[in-house]
C-alpha atoms as a PDB file:
ATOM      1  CA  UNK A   1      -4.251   3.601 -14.039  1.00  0.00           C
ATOM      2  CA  UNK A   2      -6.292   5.773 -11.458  1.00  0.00           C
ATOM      3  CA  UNK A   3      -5.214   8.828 -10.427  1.00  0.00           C
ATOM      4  CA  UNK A   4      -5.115  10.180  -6.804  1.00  0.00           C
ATOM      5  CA  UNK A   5      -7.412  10.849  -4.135  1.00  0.00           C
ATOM      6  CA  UNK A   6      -8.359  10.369  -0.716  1.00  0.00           C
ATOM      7  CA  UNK A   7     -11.114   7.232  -0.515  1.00  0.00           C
ATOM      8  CA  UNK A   8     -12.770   5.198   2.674  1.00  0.00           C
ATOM      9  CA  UNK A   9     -11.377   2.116   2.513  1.00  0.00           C
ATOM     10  CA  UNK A  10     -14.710   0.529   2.059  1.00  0.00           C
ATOM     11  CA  UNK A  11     -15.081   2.357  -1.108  1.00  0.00           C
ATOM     12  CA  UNK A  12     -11.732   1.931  -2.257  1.00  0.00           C
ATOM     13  CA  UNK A  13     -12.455  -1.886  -1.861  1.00  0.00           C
ATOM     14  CA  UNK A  14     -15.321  -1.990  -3.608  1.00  0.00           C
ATOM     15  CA  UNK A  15     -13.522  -0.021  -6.205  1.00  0.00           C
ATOM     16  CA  UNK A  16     -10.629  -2.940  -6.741  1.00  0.00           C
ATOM     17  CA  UNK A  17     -13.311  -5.667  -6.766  1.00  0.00           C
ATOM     18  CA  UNK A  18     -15.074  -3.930  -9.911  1.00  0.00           C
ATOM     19  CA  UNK A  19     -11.468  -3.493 -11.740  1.00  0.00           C
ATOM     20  CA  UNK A  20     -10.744  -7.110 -10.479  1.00  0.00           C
ATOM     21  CA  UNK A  21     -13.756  -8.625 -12.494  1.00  0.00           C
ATOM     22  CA  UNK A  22     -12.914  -6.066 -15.380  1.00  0.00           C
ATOM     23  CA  UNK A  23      -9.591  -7.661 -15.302  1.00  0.00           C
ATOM     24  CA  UNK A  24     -10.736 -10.987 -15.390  1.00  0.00           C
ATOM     25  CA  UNK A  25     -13.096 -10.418 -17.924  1.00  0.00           C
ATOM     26  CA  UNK A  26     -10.775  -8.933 -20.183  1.00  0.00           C
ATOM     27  CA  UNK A  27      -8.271 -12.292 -19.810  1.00  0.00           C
ATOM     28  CA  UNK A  28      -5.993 -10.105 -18.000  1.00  0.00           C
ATOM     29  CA  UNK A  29      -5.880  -7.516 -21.061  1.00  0.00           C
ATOM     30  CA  UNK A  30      -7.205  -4.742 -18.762  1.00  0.00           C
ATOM     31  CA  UNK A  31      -4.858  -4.074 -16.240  1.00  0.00           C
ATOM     32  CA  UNK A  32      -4.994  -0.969 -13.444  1.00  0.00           C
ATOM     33  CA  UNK A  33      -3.165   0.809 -10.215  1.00  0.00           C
ATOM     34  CA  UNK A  34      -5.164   2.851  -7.903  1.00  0.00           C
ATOM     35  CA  UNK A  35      -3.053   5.314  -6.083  1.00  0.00           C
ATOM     36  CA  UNK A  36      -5.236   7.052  -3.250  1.00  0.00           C
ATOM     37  CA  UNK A  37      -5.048   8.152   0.120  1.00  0.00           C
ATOM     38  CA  UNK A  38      -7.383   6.873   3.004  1.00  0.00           C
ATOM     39  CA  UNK A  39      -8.836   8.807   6.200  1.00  0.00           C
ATOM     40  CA  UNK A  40      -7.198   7.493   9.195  1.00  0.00           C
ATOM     41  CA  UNK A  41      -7.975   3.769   8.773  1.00  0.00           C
ATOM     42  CA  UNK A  42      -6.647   0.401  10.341  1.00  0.00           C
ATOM     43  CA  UNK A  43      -7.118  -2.785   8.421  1.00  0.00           C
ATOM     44  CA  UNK A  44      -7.092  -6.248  10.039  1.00  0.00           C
ATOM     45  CA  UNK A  45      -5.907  -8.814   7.712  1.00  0.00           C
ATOM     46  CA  UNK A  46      -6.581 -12.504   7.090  1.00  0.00           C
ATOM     47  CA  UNK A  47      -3.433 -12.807   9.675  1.00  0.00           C
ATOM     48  CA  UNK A  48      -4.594 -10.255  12.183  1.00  0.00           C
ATOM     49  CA  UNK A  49      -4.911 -10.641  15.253  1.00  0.00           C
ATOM     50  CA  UNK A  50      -7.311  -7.618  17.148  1.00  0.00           C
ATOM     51  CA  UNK A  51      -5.069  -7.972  20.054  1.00  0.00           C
ATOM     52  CA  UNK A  52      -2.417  -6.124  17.804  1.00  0.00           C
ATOM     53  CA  UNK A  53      -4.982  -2.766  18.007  1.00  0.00           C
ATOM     54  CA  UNK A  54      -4.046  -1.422  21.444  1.00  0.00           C
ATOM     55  CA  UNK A  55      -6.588   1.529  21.272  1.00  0.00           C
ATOM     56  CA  UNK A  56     -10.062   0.787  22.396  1.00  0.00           C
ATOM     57  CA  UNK A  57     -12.773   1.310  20.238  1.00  0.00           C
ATOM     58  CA  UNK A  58     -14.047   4.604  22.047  1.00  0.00           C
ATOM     59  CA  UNK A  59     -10.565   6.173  21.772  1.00  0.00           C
ATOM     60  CA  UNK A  60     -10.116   4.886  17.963  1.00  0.00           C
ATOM     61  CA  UNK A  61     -14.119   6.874  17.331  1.00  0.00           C
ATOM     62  CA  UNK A  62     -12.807  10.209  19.095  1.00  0.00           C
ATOM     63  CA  UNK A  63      -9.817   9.986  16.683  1.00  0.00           C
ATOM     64  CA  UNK A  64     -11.945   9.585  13.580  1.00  0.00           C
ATOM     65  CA  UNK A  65     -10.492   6.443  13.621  1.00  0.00           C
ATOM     66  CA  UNK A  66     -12.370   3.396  10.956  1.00  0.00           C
ATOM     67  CA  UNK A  67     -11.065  -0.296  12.273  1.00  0.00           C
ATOM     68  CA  UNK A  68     -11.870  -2.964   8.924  1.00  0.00           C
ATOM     69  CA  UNK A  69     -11.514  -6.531   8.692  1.00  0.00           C
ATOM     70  CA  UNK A  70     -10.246  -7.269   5.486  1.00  0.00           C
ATOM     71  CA  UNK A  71      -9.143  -9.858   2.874  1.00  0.00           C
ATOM     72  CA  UNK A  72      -5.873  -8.811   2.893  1.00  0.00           C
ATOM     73  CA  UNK A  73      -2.998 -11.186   3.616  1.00  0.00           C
ATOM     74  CA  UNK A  74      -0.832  -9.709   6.208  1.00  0.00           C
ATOM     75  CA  UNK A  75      -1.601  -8.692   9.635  1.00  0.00           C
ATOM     76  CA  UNK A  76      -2.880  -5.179  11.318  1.00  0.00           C
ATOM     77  CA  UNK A  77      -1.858  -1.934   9.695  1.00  0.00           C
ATOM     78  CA  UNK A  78      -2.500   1.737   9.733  1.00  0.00           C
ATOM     79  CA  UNK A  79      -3.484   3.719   6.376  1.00  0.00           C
ATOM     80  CA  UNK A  80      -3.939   7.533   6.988  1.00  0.00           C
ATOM     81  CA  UNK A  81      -3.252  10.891   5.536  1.00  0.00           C
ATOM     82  CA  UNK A  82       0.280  11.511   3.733  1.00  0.00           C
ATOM     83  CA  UNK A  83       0.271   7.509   3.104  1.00  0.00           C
ATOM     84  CA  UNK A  84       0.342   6.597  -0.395  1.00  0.00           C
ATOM     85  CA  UNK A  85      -1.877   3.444  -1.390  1.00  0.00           C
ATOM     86  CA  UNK A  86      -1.212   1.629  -4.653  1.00  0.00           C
ATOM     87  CA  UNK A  87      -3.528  -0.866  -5.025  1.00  0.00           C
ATOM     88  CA  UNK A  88      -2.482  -2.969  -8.414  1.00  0.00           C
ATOM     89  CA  UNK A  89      -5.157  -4.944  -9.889  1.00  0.00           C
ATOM     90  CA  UNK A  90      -3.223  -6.940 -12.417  1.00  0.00           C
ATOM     91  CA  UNK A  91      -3.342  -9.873 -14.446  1.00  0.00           C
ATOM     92  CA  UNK A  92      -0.471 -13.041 -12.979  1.00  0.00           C
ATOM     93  CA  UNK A  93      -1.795 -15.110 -16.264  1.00  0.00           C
ATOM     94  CA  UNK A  94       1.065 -13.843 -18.053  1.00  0.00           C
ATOM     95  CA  UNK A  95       3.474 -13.130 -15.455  1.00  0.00           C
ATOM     96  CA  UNK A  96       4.219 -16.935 -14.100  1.00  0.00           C
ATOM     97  CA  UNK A  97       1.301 -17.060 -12.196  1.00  0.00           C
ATOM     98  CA  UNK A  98       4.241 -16.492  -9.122  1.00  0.00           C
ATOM     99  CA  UNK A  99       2.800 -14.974  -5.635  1.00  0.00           C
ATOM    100  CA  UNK A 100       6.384 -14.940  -4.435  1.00  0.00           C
ATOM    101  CA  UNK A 101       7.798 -13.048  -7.502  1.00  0.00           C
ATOM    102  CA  UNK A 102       5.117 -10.607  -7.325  1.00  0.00           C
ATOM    103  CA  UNK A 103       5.992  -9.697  -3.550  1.00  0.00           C
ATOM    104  CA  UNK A 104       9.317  -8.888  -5.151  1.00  0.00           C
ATOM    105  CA  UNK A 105       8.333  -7.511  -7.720  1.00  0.00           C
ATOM    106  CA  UNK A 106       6.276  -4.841  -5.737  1.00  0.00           C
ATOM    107  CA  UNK A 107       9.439  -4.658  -2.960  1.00  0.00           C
ATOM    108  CA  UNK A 108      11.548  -3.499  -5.863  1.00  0.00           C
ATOM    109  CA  UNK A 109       9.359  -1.137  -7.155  1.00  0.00           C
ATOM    110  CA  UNK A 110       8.854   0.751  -3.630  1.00  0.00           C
ATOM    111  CA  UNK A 111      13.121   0.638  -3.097  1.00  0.00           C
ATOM    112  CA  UNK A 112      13.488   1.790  -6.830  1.00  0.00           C
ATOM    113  CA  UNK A 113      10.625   4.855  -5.847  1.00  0.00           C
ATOM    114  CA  UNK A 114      12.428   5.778  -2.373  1.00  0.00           C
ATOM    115  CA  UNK A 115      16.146   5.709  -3.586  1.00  0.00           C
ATOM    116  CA  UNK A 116      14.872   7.985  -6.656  1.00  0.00           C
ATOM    117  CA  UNK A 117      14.518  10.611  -3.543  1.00  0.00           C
ATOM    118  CA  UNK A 118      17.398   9.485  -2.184  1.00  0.00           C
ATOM    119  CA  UNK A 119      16.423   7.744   0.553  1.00  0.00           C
ATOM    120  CA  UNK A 120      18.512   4.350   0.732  1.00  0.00           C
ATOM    121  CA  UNK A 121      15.345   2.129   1.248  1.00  0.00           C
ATOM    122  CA  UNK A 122      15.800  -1.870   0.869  1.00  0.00           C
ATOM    123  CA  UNK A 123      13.804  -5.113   0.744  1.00  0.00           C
ATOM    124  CA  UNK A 124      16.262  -7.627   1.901  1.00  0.00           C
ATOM    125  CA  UNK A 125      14.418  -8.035   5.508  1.00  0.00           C
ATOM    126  CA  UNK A 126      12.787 -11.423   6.470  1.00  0.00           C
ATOM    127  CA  UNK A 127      10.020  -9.655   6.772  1.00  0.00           C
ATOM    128  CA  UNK A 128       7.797  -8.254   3.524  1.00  0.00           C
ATOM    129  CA  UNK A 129       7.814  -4.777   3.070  1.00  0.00           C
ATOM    130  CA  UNK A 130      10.623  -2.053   2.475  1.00  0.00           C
ATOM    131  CA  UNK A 131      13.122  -0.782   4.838  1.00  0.00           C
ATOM    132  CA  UNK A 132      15.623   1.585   5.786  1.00  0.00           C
ATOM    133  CA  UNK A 133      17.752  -0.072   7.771  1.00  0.00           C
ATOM    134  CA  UNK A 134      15.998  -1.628  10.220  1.00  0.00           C
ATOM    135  CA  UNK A 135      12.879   1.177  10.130  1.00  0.00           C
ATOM    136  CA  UNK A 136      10.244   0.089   8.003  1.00  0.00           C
ATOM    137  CA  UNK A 137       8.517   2.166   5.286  1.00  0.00           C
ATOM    138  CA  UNK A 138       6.404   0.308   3.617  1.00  0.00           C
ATOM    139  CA  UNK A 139       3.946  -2.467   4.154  1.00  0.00           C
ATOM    140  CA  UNK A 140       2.665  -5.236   1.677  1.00  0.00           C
ATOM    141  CA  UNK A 141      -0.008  -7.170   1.732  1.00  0.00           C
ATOM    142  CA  UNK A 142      -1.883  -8.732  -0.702  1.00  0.00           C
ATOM    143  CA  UNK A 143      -4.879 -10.460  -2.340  1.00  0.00           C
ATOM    144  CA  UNK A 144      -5.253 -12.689  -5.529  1.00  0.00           C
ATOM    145  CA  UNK A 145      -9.019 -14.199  -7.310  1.00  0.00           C
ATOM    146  CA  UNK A 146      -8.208 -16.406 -10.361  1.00  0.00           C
ATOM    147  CA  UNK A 147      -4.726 -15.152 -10.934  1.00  0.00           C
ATOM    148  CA  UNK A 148      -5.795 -10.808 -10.842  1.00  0.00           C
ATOM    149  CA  UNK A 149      -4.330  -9.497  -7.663  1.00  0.00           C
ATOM    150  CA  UNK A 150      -6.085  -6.659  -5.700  1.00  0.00           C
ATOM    151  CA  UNK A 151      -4.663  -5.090  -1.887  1.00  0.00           C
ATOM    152  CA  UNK A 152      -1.541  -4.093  -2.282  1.00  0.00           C
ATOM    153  CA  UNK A 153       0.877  -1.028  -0.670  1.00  0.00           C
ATOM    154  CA  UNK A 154       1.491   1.335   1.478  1.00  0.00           C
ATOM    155  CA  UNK A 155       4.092   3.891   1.413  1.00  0.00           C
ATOM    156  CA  UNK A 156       4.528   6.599   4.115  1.00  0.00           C
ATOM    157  CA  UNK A 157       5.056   9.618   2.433  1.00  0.00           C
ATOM    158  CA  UNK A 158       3.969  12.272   5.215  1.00  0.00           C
ATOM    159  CA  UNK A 159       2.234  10.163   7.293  1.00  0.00           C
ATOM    160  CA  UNK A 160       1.542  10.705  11.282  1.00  0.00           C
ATOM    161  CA  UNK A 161       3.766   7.825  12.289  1.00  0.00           C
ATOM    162  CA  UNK A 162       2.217   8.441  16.060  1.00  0.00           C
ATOM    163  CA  UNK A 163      -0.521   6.900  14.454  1.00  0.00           C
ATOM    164  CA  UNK A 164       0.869   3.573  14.409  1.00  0.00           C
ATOM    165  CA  UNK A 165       1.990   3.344  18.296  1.00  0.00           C
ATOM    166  CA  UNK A 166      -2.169   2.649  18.449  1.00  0.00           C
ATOM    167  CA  UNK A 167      -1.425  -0.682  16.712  1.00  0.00           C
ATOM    168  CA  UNK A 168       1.416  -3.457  16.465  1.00  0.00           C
ATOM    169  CA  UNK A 169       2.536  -3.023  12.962  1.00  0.00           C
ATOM    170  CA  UNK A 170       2.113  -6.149  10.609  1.00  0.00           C
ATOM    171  CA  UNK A 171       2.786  -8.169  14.052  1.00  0.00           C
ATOM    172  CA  UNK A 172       5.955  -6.811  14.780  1.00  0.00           C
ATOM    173  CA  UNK A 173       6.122  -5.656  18.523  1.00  0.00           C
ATOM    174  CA  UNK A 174       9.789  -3.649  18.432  1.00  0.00           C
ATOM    175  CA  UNK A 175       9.726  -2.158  14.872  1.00  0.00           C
ATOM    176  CA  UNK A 176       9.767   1.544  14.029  1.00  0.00           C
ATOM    177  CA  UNK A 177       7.955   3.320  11.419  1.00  0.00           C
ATOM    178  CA  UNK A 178       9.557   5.545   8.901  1.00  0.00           C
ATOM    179  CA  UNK A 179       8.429   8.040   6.431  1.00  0.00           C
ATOM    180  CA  UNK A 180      10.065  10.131   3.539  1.00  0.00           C
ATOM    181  CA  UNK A 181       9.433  13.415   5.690  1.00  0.00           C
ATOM    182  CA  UNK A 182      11.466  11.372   8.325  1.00  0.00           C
ATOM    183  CA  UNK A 183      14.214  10.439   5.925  1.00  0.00           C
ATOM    184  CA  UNK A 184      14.513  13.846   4.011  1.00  0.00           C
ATOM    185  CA  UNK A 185      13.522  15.967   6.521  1.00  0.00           C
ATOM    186  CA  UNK A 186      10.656  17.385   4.153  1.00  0.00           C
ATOM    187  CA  UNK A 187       8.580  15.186   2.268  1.00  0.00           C
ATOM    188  CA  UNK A 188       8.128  16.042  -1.216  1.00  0.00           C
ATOM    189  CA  UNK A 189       4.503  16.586  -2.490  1.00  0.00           C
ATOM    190  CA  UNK A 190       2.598  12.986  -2.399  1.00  0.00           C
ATOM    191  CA  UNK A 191       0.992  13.962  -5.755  1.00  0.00           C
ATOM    192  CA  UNK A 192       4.084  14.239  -6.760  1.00  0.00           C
ATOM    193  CA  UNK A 193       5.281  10.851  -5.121  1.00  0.00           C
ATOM    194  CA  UNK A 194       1.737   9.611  -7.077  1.00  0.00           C
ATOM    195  CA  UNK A 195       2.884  10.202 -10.512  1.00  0.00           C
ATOM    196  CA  UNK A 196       6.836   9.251 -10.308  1.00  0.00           C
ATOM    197  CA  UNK A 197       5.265   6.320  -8.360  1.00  0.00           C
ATOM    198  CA  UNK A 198       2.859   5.313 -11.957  1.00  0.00           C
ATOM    199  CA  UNK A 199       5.839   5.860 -13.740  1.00  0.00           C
ATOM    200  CA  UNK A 200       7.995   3.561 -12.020  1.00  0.00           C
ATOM    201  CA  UNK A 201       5.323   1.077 -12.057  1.00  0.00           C
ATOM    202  CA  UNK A 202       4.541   0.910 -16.162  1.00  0.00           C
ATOM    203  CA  UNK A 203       8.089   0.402 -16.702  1.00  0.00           C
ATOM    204  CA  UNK A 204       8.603  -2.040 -14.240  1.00  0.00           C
ATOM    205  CA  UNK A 205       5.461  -3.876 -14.957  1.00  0.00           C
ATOM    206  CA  UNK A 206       5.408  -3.221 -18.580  1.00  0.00           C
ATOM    207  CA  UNK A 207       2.154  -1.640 -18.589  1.00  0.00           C
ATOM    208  CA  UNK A 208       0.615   1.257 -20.502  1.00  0.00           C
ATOM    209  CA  UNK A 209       0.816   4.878 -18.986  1.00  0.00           C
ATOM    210  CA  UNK A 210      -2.770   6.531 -18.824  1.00  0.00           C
ATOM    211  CA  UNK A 211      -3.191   8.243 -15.760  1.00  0.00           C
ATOM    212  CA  UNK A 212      -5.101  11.375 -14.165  1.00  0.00           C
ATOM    213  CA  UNK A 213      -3.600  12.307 -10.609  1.00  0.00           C
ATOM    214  CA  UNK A 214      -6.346  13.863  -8.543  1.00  0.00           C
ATOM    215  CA  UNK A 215      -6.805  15.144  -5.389  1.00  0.00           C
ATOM    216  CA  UNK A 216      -9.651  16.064  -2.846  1.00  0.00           C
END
């Protein structure tokens, strides 16, 4: 596993595509999650539609804002400060070789990491992602090359959720964006969130532990 830190999503991408091939040269033996942060980012997947960013370019460049078409599956979404990104590169070979499990898989995960703060998060929605009640907080979305998955998550920890009234979230016009700083009140410390989050996800995904959370 890689530890945290704060990455352009251009790197970070090139990043998963050099664990990816690892992966797959290893026959799925070498397995990893990268838990970062990006700068203020939004990511147009295969599904996207540009329409859904409702800033204009010279308003998204005085924000510091990067726009990126991506791989992805899933639509338009914002990554940003206080956001943690897991991006699980991960072998399928052995694991039924099942997209649709996998989603679950990850939903479960996320709900099993928010209700550990107590935050009553769920994955029931016919929508991917995690929820509480109907205010979503956390996005999916996904890529796979000869069974290793890269993409993956994003969990608002302490994020600006203004930031996302600059896009239509994942397509969906009336939804509202939630956060564990919303939830709680205080958000605990997204290192923090980082390691319970690697925890959860060698257990769950019966993977080794060997991890170095970093931040800068």
């Amino acid at each position: 596993m890689i530890g945290l830190r704060r990455l352009h999503f251009q790197d970070a991408f090139s990043l998963q595509e050099r664990l990816r091939d690892a992966c797959i040269a290893s026959d799925g033996r070498r397995n990893y999650l990268v838990l970062i942060e990006h700068p203020p980012t939004i990511t147009v997947g295969r599904s996207g539609d540009r329409r859904d960013v409702l800033a204009g370019q010279e308003r998204l460049r005085g924000l510091g804002f990067e726009v990126v078409e991506t791989n992805r599956g899933g639509q338009v979404t914002y990554h940003g400060p206080g956001q943690l990104v897991a991006y699980p590169v991960i072998s399928l070979r052995h694991r039924g070789r099942d997209l649709h499990r996998y989603l679950r898989d990850l939903e479960a995960w996320l709900v099993r990491l928010c209700r550990s703060y107590g935050v009553e998060a769920h994955a029931d929605s016919p929508h991917t992602g995690v929820w509480v009640e109907d205010r979503k907080i956390a996005s999916i979305g996904i890529a796979v090359r000869r069974w290793v998955t890269y993409h993956g998550a994003a969990l608002n920890v302490a994020t600006d959720l203004s930031h996302f009234g600059l896009i239509v979230p994942c397509g969906l016009r009336a939804v509202t964006m939630t956060s564990l700083d919303r939830e709680l009140g205080s958000a605990p410390p997204l290192e923090e969130v980082a390691e319970r989050a690697a925890a959860y996800f060698a257990e769950d995904f019966g993977l080794a532990v060997r991890t170095a959370i970093r931040h800068r």
